[in-house]
C-alpha atoms as a PDB file:
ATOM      1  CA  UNK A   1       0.000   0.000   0.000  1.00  0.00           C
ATOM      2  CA  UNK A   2       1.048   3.238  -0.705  1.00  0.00           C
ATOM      3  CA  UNK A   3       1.808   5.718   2.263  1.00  0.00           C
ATOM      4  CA  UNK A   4      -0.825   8.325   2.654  1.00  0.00           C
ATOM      5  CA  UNK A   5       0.881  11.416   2.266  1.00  0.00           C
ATOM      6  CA  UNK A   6      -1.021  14.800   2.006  1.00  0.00           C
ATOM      7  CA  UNK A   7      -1.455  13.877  -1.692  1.00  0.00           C
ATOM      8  CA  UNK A   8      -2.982  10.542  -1.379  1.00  0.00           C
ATOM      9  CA  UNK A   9      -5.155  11.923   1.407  1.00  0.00           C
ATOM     10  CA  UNK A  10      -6.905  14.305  -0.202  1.00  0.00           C
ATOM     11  CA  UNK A  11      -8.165  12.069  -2.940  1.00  0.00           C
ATOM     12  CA  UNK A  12     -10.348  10.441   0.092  1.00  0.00           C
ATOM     13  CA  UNK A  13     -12.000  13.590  -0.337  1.00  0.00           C
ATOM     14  CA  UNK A  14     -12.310  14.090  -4.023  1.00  0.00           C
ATOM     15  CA  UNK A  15     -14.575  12.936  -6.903  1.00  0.00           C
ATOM     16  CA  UNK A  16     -15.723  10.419  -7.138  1.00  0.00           C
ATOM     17  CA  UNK A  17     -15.755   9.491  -4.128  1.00  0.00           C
ATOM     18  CA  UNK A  18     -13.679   6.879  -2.333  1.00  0.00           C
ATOM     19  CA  UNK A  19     -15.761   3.160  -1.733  1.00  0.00           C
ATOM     20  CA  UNK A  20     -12.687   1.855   0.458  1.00  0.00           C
ATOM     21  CA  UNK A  21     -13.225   3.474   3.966  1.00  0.00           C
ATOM     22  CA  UNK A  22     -17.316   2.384   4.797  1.00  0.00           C
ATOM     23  CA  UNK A  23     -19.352   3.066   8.051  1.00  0.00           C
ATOM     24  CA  UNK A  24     -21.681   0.147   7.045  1.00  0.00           C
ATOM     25  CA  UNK A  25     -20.344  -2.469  10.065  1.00  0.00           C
ATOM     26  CA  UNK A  26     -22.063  -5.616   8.834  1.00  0.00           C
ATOM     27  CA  UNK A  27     -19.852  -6.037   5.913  1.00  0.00           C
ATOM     28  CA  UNK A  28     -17.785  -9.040   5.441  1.00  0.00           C
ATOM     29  CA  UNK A  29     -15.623  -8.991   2.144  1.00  0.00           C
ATOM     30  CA  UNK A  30     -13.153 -10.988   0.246  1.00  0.00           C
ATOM     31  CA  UNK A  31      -9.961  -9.440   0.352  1.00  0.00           C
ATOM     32  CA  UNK A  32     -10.079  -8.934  -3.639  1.00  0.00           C
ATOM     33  CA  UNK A  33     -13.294  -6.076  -2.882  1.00  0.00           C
ATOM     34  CA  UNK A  34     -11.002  -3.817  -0.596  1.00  0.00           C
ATOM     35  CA  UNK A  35      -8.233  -3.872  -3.501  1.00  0.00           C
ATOM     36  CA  UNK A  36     -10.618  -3.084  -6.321  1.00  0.00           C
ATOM     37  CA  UNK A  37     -11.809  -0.461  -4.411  1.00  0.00           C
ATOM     38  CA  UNK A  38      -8.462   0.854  -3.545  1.00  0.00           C
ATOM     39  CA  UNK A  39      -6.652   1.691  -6.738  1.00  0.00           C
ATOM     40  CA  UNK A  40      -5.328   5.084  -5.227  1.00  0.00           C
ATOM     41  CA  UNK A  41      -4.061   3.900  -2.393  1.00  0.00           C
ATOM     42  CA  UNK A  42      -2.338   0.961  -4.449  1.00  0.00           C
ATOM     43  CA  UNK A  43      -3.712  -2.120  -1.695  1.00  0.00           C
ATOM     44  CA  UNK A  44      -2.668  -5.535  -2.726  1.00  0.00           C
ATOM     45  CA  UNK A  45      -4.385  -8.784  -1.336  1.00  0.00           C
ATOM     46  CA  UNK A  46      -1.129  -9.393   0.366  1.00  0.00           C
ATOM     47  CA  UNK A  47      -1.716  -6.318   2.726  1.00  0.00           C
ATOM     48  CA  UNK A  48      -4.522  -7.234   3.984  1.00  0.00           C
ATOM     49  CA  UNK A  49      -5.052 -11.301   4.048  1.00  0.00           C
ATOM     50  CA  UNK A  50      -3.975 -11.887   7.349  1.00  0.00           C
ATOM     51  CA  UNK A  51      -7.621 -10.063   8.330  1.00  0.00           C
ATOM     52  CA  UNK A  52      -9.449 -12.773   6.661  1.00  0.00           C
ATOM     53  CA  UNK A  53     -11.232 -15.425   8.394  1.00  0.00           C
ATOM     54  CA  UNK A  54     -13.954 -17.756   9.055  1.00  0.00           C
ATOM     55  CA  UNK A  55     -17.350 -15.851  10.246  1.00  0.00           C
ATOM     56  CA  UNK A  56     -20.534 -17.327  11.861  1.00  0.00           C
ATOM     57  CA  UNK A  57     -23.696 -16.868  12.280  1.00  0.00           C
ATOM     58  CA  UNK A  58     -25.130 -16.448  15.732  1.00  0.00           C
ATOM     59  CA  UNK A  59     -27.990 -17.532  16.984  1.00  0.00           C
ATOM     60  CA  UNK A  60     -30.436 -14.700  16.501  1.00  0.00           C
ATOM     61  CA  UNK A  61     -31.626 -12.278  13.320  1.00  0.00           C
ATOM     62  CA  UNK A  62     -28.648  -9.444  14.374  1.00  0.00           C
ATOM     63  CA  UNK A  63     -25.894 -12.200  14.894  1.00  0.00           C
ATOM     64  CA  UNK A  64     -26.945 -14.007  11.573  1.00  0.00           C
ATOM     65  CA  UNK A  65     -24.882 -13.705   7.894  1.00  0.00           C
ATOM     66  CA  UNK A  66     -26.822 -13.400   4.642  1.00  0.00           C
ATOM     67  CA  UNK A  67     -25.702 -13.271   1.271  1.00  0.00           C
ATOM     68  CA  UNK A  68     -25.595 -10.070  -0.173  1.00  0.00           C
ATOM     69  CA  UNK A  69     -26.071 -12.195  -3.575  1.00  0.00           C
ATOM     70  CA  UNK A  70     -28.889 -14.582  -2.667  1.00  0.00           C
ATOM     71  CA  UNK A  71     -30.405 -12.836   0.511  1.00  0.00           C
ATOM     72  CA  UNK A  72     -30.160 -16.231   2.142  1.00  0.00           C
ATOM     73  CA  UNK A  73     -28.891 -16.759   6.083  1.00  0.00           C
ATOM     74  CA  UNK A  74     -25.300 -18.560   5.807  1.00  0.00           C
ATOM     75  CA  UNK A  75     -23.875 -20.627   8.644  1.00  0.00           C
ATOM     76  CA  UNK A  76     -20.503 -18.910   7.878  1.00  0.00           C
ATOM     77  CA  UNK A  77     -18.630 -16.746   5.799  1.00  0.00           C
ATOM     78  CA  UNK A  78     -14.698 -16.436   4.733  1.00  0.00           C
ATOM     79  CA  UNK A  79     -13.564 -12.977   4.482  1.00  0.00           C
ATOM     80  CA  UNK A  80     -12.598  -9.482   6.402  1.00  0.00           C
ATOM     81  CA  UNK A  81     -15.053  -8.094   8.400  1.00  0.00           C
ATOM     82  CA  UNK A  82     -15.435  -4.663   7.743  1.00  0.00           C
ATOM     83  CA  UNK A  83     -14.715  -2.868  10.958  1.00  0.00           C
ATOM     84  CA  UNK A  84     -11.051  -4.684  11.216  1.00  0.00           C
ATOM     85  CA  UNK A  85     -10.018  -3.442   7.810  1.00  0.00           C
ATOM     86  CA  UNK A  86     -11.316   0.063   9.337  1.00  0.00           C
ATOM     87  CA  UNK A  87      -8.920  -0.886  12.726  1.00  0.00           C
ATOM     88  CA  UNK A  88      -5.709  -2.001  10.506  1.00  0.00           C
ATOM     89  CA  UNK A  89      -6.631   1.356   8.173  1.00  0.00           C
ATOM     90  CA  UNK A  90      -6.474   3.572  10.889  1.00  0.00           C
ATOM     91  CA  UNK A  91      -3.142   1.774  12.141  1.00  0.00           C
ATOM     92  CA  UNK A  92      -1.641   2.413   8.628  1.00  0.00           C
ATOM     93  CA  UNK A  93      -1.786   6.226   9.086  1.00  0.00           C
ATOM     94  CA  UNK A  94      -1.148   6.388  13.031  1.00  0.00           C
ATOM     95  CA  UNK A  95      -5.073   7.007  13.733  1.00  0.00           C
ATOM     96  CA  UNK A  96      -5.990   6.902  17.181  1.00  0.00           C
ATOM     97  CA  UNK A  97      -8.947   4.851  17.507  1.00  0.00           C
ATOM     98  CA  UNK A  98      -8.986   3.500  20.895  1.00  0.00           C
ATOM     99  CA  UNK A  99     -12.089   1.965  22.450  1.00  0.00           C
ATOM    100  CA  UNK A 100     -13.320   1.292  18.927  1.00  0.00           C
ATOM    101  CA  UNK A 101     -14.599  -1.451  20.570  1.00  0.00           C
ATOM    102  CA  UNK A 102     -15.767  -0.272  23.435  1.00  0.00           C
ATOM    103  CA  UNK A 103     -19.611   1.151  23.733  1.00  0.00           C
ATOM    104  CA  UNK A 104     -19.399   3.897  26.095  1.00  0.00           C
ATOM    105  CA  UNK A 105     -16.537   5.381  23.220  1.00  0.00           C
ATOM    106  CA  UNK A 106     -18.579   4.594  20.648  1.00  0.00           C
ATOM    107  CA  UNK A 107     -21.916   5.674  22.417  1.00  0.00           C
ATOM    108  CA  UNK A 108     -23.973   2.175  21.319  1.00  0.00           C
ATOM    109  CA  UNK A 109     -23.625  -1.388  20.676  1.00  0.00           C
ATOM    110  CA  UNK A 110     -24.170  -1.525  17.165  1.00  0.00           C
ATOM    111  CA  UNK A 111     -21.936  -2.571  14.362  1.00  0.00           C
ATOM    112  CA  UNK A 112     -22.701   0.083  12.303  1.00  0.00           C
ATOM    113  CA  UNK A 113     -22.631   3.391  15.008  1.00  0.00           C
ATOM    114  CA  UNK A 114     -18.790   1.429  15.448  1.00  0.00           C
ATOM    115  CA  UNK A 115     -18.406   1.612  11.562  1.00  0.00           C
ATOM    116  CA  UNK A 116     -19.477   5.026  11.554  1.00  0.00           C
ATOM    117  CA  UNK A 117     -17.135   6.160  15.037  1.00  0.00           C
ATOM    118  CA  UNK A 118     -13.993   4.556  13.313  1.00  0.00           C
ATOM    119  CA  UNK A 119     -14.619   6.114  10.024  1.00  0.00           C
ATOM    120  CA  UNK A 120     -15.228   9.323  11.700  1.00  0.00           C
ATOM    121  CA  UNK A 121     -11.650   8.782  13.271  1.00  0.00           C
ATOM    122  CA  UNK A 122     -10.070   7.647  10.121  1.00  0.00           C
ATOM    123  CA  UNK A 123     -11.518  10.914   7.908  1.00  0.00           C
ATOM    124  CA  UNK A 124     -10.245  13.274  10.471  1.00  0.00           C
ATOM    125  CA  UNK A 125      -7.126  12.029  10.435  1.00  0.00           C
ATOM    126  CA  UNK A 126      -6.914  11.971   6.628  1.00  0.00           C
ATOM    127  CA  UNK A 127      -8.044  15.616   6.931  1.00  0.00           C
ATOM    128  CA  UNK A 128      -5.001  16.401   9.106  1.00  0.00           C
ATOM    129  CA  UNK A 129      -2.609  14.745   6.350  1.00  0.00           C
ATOM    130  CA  UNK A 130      -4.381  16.153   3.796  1.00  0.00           C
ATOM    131  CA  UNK A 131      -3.364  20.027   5.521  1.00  0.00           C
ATOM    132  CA  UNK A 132      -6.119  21.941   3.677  1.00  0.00           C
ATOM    133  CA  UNK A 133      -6.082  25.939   4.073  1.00  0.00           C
ATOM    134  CA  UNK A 134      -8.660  26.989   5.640  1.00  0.00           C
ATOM    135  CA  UNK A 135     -10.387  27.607   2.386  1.00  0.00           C
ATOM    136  CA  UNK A 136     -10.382  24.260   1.235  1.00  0.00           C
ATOM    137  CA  UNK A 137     -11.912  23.307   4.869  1.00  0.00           C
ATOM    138  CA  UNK A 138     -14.862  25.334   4.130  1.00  0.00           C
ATOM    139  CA  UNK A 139     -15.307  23.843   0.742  1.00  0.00           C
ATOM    140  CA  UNK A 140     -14.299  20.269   2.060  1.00  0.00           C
ATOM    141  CA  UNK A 141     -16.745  20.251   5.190  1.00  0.00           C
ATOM    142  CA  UNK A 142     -19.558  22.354   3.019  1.00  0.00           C
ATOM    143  CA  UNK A 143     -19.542  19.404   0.673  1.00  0.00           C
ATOM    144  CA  UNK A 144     -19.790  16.643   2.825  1.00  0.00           C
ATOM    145  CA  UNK A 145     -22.882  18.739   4.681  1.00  0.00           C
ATOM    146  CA  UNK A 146     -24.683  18.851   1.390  1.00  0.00           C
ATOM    147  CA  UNK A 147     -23.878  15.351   1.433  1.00  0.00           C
ATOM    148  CA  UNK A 148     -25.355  14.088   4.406  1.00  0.00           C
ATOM    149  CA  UNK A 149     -28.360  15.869   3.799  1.00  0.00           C
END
């Protein structure tokens, strides 16, 4: 992978938009999605394999896999679960993201409000490597309003 310099960072926040970095927590992906996604930052499988495993299903509806192709509820699932490729991300660029895991940080016990804390994390500290003037954080954080809404 390519070190983020201020460069690399800012194209996080260009268009079109990055599809690497996602708040959605439920994810589990092969490897081979996070590169394709990843061109800019140059990711090869080899980076990130070791975060690939086995996940299964737990007993209730909010514990369960599905396939995102067939809809169906899988017993298990090879691949990286989302919110560890968010952890080793943030490692990669000396993000603090402490009590990721932790629900009083990360005010809830959902996957995705942990999704969304990490990415929150990650995205500020791409905008501090990115070292926009102040009137490219007024564009920058005007956009992403208009976004949201």
């Amino acid at each position: 992978m390519k070190k983020i310099t201020k460069d690399v960072a800012r194209k996080f926040f260009a268009f079109p938009l990055q599809t690497v970095l996602s708040s959605d927590g439920k994810i589990i992906n092969k490897a081979e999605a996070y590169v394709k996604d990843s061109e800019m930052i140059d990711l090869k499988v080899e980076d990130i394999q070791h975060l690939s495993k086995v996940h299964y299903s737990g007993w209730d509806l909010d514990d369960s896999i599905f396939s995102h192709e067939t809809g169906e509820r899988l017993e298990s699932l090879e691949g990286i679960d989302n919110k560890d490729f968010l952890v080793w991300f943030a490692e990669q660029i000396d993000c603090d993201v402490t009590g990721w895991d932790n629900t009083r940080e990360f005010m809830g016990f959902e996957r995705d409000i942990r999704a969304e804390g990490l990415c929150e994390r990650i995205f500020n500290r791409l905008f501090d490597i990115a070292e926009f003037s102040e009137e490219e954080q007024k564009i920058v954080r005007d956009l992403a309003e208009s976004l949201d809404a």
